[in-house]
PDB file of N, CA and C in Angstrom:
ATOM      1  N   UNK A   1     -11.428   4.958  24.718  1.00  0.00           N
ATOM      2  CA  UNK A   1     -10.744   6.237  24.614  1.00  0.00           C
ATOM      3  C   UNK A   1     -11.335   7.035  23.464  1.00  0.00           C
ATOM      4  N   UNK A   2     -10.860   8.014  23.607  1.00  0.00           N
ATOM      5  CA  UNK A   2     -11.597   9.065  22.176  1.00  0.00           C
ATOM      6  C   UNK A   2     -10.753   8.998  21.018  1.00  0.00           C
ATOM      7  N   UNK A   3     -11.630   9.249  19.977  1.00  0.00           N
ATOM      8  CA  UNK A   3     -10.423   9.680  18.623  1.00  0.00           C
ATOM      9  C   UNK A   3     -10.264  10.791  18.703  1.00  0.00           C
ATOM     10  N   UNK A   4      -9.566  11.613  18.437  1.00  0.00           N
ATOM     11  CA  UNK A   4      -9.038  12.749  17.906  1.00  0.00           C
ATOM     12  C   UNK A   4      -8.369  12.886  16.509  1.00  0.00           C
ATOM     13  N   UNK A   5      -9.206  13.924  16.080  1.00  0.00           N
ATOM     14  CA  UNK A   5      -9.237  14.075  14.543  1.00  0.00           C
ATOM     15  C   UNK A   5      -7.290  14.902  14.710  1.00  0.00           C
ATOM     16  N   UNK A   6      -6.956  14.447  13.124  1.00  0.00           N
ATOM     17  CA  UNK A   6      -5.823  15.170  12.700  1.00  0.00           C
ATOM     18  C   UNK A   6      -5.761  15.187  11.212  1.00  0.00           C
ATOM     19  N   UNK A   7      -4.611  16.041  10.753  1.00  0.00           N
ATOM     20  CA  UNK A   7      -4.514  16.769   9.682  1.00  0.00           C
ATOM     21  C   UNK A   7      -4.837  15.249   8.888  1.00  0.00           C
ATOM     22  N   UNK A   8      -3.873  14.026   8.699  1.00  0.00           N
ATOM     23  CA  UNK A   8      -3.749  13.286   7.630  1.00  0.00           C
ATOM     24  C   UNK A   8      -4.203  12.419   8.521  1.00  0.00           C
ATOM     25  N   UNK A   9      -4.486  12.022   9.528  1.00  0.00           N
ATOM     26  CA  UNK A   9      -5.439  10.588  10.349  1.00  0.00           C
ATOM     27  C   UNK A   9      -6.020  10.967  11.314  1.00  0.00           C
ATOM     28  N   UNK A  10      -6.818  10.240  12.112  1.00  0.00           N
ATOM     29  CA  UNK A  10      -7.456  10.034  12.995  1.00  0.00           C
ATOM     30  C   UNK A  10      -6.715   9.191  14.324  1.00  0.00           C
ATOM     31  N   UNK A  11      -6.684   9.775  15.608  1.00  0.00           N
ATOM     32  CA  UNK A  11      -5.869   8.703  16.645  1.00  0.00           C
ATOM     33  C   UNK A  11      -7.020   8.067  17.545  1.00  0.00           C
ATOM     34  N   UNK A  12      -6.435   7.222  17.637  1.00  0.00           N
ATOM     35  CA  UNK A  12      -7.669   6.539  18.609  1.00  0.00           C
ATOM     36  C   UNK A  12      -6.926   4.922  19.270  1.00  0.00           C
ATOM     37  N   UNK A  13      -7.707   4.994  20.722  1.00  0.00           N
ATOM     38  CA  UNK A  13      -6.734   3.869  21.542  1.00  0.00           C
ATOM     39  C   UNK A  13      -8.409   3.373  21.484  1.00  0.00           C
ATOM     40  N   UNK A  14      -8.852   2.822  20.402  1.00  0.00           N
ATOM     41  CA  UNK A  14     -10.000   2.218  20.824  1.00  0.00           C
ATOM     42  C   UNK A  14     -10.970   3.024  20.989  1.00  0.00           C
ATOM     43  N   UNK A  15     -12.574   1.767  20.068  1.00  0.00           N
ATOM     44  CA  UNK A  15     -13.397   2.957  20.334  1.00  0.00           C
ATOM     45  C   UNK A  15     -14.179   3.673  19.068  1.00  0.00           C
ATOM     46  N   UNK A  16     -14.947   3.980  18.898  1.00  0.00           N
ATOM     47  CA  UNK A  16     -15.484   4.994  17.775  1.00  0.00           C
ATOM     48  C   UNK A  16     -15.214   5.058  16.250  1.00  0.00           C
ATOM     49  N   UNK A  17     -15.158   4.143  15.832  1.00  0.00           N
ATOM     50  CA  UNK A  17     -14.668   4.099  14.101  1.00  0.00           C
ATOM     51  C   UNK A  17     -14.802   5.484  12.933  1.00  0.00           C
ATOM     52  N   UNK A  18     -16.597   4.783  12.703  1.00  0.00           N
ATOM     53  CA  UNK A  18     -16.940   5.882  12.038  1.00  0.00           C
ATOM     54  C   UNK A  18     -16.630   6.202  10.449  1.00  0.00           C
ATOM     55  N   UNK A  19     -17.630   6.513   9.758  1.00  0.00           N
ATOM     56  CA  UNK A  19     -17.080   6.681   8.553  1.00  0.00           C
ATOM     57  C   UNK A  19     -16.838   5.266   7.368  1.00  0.00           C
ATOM     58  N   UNK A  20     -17.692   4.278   7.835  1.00  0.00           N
ATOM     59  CA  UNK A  20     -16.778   2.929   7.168  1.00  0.00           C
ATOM     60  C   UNK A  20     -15.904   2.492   7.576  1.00  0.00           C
ATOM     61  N   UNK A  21     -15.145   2.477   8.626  1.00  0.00           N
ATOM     62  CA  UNK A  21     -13.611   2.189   9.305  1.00  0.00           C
ATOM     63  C   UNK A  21     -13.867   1.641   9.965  1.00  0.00           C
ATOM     64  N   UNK A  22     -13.705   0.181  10.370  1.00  0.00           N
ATOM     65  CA  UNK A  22     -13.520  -0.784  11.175  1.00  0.00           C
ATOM     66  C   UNK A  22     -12.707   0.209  12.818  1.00  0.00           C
ATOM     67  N   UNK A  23     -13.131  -0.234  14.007  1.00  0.00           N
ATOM     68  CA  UNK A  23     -12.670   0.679  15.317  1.00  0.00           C
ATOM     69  C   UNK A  23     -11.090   0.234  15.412  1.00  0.00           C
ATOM     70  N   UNK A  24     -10.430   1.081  15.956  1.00  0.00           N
ATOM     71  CA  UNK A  24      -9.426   0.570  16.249  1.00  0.00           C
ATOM     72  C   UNK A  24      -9.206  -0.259  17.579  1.00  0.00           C
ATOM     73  N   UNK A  25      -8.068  -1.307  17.375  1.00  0.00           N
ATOM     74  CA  UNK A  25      -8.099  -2.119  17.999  1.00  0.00           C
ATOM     75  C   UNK A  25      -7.816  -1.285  19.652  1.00  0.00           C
ATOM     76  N   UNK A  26      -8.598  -2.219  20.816  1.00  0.00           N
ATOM     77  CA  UNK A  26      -9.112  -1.526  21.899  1.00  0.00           C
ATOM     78  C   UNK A  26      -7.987  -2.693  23.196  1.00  0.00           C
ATOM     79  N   UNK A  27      -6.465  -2.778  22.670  1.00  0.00           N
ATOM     80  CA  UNK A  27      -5.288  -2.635  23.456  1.00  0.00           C
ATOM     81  C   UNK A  27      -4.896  -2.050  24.101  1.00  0.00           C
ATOM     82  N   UNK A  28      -5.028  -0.674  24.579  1.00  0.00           N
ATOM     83  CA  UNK A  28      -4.683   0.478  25.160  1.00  0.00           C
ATOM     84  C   UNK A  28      -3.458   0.978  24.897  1.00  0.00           C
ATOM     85  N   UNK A  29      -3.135   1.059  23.486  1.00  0.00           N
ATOM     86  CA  UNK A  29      -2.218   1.855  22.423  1.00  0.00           C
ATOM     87  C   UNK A  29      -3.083   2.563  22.011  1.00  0.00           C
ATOM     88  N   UNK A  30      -1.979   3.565  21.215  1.00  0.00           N
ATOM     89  CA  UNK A  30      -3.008   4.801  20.378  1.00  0.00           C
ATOM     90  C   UNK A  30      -2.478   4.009  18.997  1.00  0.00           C
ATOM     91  N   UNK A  31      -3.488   4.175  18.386  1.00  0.00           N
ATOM     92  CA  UNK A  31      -3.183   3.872  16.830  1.00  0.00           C
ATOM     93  C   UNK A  31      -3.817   5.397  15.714  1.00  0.00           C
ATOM     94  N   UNK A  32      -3.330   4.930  14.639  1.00  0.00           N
ATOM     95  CA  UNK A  32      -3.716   6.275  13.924  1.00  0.00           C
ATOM     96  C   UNK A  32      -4.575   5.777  12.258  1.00  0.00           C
ATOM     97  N   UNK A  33      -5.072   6.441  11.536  1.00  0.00           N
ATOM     98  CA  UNK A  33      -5.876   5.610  10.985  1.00  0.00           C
ATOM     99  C   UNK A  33      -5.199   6.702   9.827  1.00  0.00           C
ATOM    100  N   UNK A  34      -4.442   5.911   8.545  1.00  0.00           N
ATOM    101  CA  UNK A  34      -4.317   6.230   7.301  1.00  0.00           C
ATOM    102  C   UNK A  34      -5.033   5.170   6.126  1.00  0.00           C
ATOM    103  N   UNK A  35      -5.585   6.077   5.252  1.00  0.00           N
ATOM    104  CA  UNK A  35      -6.247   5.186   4.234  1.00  0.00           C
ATOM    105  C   UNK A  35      -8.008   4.524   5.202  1.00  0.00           C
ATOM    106  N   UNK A  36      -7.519   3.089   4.991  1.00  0.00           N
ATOM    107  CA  UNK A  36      -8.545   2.111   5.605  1.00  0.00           C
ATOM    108  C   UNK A  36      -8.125   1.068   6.822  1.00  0.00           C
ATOM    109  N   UNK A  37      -7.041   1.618   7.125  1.00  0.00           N
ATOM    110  CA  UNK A  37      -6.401   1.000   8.508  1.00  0.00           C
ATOM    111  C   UNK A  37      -6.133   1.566   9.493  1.00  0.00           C
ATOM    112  N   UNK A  38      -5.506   0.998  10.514  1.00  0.00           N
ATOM    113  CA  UNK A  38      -5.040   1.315  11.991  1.00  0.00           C
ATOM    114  C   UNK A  38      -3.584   1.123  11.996  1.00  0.00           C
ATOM    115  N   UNK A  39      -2.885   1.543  12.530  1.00  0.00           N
ATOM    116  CA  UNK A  39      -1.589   1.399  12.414  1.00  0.00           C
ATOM    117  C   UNK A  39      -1.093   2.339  14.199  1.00  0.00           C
ATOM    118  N   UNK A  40      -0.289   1.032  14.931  1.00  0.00           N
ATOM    119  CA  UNK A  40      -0.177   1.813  16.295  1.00  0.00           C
ATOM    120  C   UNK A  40       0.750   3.116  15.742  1.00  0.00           C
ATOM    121  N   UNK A  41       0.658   4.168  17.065  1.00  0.00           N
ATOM    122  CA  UNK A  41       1.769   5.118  16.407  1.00  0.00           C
ATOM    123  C   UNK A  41       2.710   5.028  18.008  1.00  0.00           C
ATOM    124  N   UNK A  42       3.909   5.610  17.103  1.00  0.00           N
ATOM    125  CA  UNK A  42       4.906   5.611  18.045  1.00  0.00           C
ATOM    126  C   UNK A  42       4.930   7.187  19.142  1.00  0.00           C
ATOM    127  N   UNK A  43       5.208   7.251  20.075  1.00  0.00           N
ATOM    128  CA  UNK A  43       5.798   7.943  20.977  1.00  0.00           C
ATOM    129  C   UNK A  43       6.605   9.423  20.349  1.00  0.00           C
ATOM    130  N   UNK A  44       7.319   9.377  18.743  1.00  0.00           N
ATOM    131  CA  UNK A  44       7.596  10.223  19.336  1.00  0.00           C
ATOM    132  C   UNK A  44       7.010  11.953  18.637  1.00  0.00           C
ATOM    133  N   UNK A  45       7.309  12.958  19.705  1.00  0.00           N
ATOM    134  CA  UNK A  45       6.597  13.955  19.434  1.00  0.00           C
ATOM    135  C   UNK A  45       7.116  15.435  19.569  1.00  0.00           C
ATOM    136  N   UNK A  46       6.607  16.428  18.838  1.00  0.00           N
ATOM    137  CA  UNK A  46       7.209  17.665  18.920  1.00  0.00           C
ATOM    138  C   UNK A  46       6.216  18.666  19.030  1.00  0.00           C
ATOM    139  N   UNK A  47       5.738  19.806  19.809  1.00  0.00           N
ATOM    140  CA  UNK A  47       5.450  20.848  19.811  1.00  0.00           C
ATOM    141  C   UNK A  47       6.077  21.950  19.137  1.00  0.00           C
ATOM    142  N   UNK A  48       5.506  22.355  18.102  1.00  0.00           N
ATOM    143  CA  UNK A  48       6.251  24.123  17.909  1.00  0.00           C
ATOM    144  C   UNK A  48       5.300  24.984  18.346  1.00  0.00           C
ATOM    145  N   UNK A  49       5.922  26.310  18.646  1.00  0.00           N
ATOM    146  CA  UNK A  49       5.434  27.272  18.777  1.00  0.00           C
ATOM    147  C   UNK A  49       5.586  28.148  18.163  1.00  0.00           C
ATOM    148  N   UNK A  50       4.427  29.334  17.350  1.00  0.00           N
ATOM    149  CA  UNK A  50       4.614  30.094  16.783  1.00  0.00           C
ATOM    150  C   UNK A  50       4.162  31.616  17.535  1.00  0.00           C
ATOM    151  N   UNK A  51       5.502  32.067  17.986  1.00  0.00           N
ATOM    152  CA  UNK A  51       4.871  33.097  18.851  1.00  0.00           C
ATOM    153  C   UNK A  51       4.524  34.382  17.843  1.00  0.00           C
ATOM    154  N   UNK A  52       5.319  34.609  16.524  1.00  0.00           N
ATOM    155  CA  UNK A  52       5.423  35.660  15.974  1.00  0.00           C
ATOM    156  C   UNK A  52       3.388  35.192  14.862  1.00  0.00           C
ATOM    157  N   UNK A  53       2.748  36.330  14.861  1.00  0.00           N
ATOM    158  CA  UNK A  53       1.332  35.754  13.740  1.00  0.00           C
ATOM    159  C   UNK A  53       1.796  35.565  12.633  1.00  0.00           C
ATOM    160  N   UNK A  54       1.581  34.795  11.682  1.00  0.00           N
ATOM    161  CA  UNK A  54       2.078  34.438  10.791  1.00  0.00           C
ATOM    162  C   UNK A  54       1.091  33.789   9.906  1.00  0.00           C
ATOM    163  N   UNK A  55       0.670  33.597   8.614  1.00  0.00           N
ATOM    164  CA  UNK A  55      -0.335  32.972   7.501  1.00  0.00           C
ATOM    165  C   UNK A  55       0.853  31.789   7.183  1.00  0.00           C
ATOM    166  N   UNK A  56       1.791  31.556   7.287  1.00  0.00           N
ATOM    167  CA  UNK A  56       2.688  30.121   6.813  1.00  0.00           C
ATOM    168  C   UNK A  56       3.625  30.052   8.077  1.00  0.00           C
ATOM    169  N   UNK A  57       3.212  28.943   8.903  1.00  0.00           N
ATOM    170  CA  UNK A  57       4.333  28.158   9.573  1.00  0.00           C
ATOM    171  C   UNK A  57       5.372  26.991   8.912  1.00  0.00           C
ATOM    172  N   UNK A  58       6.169  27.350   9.565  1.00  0.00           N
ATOM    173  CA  UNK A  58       7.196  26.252   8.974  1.00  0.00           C
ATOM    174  C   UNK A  58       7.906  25.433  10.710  1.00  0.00           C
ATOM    175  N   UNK A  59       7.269  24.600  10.387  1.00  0.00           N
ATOM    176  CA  UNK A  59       7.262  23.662  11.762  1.00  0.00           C
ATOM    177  C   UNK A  59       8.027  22.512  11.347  1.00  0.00           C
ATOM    178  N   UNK A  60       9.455  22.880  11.827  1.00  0.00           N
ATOM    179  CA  UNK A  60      11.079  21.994  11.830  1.00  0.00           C
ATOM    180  C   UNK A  60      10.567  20.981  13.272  1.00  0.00           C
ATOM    181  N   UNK A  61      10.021  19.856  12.697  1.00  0.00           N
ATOM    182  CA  UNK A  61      10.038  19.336  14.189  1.00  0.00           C
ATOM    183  C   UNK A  61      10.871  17.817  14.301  1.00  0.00           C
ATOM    184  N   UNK A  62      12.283  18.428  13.085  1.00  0.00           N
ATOM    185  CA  UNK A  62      13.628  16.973  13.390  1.00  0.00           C
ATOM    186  C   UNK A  62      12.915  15.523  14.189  1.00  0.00           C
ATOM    187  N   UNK A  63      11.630  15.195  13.628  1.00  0.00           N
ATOM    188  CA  UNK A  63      11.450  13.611  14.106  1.00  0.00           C
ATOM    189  C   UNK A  63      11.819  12.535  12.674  1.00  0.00           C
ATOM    190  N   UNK A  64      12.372  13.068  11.467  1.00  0.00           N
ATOM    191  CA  UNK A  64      13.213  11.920  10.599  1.00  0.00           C
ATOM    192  C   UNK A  64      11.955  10.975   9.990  1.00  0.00           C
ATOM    193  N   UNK A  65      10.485  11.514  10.364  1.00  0.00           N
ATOM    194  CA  UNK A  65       9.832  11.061   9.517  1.00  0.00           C
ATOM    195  C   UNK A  65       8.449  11.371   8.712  1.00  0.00           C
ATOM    196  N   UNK A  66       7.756  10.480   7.853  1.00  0.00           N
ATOM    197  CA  UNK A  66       6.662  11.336   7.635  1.00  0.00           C
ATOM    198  C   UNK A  66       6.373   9.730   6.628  1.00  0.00           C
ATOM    199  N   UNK A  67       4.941   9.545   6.801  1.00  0.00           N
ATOM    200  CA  UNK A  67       3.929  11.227   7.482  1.00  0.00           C
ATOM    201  C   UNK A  67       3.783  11.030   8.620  1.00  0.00           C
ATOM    202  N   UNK A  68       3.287  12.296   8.859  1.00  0.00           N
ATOM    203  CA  UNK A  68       3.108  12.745  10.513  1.00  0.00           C
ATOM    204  C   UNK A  68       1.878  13.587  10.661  1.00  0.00           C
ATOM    205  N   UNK A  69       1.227  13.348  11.953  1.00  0.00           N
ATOM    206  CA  UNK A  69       0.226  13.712  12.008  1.00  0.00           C
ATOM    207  C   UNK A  69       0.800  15.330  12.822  1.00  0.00           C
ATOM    208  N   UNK A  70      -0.635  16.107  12.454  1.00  0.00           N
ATOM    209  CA  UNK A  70      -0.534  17.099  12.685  1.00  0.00           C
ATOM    210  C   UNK A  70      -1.942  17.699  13.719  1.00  0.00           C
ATOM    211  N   UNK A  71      -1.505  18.536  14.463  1.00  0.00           N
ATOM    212  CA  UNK A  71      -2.882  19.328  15.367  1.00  0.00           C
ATOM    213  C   UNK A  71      -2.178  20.731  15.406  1.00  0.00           C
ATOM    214  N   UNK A  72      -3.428  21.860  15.185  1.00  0.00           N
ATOM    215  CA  UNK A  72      -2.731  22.871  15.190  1.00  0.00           C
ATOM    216  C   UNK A  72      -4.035  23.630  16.277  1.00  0.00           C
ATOM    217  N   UNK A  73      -3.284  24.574  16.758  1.00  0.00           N
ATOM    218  CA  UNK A  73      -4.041  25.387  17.701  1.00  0.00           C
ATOM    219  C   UNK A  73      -3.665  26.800  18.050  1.00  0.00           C
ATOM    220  N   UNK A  74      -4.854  27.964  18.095  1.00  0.00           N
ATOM    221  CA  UNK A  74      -4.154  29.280  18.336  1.00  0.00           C
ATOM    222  C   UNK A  74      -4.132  29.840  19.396  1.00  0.00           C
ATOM    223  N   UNK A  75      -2.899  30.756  19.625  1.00  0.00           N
ATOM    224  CA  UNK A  75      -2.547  31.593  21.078  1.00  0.00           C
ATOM    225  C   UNK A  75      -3.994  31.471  21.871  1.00  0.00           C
ATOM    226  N   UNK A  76      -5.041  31.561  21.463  1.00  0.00           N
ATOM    227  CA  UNK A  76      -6.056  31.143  23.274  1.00  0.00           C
ATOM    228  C   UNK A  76      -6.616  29.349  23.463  1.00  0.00           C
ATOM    229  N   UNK A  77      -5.556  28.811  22.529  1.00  0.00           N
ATOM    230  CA  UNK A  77      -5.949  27.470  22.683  1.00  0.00           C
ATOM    231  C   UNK A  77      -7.015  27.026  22.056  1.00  0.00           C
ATOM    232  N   UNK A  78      -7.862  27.634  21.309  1.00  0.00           N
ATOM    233  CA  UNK A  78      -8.463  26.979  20.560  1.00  0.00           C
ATOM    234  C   UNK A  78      -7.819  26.382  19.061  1.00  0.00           C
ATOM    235  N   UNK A  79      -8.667  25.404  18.501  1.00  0.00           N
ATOM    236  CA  UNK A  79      -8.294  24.117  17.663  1.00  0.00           C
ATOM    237  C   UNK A  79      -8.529  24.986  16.202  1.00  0.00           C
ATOM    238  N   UNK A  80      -7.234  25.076  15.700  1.00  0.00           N
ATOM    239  CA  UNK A  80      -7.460  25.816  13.915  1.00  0.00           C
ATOM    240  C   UNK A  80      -7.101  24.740  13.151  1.00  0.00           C
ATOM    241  N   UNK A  81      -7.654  25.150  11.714  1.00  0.00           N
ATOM    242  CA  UNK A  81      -7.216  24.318  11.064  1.00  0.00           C
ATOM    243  C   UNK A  81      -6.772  24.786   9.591  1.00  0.00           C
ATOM    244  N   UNK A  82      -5.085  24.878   9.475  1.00  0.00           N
ATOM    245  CA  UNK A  82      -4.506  24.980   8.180  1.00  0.00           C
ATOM    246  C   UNK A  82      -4.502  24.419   6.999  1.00  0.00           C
ATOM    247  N   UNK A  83      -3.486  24.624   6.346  1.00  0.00           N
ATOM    248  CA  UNK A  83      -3.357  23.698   4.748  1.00  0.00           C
ATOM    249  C   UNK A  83      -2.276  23.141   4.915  1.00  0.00           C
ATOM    250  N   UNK A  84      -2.047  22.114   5.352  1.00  0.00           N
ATOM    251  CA  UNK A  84      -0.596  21.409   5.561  1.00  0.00           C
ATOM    252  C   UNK A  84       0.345  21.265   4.162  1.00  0.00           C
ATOM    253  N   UNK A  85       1.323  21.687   3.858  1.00  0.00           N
ATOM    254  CA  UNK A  85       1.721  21.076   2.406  1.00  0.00           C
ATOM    255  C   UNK A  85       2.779  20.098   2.181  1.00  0.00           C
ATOM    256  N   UNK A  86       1.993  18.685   2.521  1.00  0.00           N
ATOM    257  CA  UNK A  86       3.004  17.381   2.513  1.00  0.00           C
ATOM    258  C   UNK A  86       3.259  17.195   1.069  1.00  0.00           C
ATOM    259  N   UNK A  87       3.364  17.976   0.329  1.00  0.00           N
ATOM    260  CA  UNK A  87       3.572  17.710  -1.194  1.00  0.00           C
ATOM    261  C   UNK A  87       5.160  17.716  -1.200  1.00  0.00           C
ATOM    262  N   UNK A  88       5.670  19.336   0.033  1.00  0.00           N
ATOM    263  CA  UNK A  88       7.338  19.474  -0.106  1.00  0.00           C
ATOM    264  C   UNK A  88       7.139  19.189   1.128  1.00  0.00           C
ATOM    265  N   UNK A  89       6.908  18.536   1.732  1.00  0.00           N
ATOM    266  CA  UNK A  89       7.314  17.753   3.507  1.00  0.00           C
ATOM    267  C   UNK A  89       8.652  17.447   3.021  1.00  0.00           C
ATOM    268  N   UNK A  90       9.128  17.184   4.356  1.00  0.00           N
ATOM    269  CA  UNK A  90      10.213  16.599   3.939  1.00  0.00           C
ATOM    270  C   UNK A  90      10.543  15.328   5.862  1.00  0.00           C
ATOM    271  N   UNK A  91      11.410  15.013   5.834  1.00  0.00           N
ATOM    272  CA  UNK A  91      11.118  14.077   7.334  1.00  0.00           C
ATOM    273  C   UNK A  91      11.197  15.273   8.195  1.00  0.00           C
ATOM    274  N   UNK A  92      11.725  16.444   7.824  1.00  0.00           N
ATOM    275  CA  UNK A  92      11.958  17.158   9.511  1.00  0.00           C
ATOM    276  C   UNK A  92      11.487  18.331   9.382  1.00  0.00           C
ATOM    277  N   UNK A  93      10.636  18.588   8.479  1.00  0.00           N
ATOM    278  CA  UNK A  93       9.972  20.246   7.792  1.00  0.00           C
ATOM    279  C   UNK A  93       8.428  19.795   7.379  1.00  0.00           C
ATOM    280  N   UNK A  94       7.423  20.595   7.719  1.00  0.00           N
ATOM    281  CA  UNK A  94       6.099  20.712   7.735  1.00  0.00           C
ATOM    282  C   UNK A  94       5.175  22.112   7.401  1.00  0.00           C
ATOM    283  N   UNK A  95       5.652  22.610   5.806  1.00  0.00           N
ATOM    284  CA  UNK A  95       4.689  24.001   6.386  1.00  0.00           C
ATOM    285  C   UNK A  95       3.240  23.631   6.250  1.00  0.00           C
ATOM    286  N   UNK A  96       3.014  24.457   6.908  1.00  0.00           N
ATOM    287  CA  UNK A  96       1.487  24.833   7.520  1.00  0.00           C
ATOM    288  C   UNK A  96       0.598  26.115   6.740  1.00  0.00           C
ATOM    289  N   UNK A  97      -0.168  26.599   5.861  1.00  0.00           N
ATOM    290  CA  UNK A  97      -0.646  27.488   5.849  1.00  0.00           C
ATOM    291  C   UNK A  97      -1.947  27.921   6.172  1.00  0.00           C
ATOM    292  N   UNK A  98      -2.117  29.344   6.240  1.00  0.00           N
ATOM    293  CA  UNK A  98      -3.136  29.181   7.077  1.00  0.00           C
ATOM    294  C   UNK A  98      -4.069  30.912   6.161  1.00  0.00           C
ATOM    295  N   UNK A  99      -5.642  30.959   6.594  1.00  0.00           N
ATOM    296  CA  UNK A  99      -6.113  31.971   5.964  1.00  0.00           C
ATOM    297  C   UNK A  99      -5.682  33.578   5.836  1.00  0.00           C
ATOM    298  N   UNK A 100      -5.418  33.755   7.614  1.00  0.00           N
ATOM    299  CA  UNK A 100      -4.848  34.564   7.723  1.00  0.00           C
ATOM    300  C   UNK A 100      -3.849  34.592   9.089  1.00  0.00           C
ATOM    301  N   UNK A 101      -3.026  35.574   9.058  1.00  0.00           N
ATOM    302  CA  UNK A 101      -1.940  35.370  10.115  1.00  0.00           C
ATOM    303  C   UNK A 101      -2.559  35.144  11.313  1.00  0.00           C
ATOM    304  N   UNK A 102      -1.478  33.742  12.528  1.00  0.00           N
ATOM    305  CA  UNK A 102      -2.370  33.554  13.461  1.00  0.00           C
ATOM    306  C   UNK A 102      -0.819  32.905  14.384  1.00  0.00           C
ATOM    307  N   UNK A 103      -0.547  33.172  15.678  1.00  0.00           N
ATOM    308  CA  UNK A 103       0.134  32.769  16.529  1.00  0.00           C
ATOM    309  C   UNK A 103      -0.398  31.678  17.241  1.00  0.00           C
ATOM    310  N   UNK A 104       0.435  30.412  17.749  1.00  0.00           N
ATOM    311  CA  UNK A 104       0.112  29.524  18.559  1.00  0.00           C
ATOM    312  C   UNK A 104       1.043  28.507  18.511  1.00  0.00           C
ATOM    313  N   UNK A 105       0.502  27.190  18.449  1.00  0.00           N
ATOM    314  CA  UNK A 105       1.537  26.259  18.297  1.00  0.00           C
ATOM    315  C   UNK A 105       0.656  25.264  17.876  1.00  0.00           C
ATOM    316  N   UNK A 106       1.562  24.065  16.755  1.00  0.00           N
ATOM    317  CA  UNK A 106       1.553  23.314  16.340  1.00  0.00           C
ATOM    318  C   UNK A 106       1.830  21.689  17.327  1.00  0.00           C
ATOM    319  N   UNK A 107       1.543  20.240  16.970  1.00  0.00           N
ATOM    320  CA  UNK A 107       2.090  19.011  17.466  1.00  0.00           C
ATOM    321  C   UNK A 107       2.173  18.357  16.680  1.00  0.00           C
ATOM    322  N   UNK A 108       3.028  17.999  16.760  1.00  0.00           N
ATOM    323  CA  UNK A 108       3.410  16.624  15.462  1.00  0.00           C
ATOM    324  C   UNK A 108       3.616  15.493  15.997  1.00  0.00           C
ATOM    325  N   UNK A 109       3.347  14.610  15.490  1.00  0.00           N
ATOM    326  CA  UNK A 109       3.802  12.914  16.240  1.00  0.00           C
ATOM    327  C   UNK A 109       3.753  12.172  14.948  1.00  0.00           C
ATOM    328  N   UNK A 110       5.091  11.367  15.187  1.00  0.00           N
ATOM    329  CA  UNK A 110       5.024  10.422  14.232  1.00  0.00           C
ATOM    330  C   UNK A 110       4.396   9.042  14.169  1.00  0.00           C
ATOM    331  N   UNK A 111       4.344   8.801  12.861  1.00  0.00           N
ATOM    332  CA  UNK A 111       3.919   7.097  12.772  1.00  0.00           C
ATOM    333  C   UNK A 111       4.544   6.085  12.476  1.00  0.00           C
ATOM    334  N   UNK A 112       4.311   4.833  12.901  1.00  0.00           N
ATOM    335  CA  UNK A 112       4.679   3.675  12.392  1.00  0.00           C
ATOM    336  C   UNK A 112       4.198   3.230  11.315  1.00  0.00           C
TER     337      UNK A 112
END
């Protein structure tokens, strides 16, 4: 399977390491890679949408934990990439900032 890059890890069901990182294990789970490990991640997940343009999202996505990985993308679907600020995360709040104002939507999924 592929990795797919994210804000604070990397997901991957197997496959492609990279970087010094041992691959993740090739079970057909997704695992997510913090630090120098693999760690499966769980199921669950939230989309926001930001229809209004905006330079700071604040993406409430009530999953009770963190950290959490993040993918962000704008109104034509292409892949952006913000300043997440897990400094004031909190389990159910994520802002996002970004260069300049931009509509789309955010995904969050948590980890184990």
């Amino acid at each position: 399977m592929s990795i797919l890059g994210g804000s604070i890890l990397g997901l991957g069901g197997g496959g492609g390491g990279g970087g010094g990182i041992p691959e993740a294990p090739s079970d057909g789970k997704t695992y997510g890679r913090l630090n120098a490990s693999w760690a499966p991640v769980e199921s669950a997940r939230y989309r926001h949408l930001q229809a209004a343009a905006s330079d700071l999202w604040n993406v409430q996505h009530n999953l009770g934990s963190r950290p959490v990985a993040l993918w962000t993308f704008d109104s034509a679907g292409e892949r952006i990439y913000g300043e997440p600020d897990y400094a004031s995360a909190t389990l159910n709040l994520l802002q996002v900032r970004f260069s300049r104002p931009v509509s789309g939507s955010a995904f969050v999924q948590t980890l184990i």
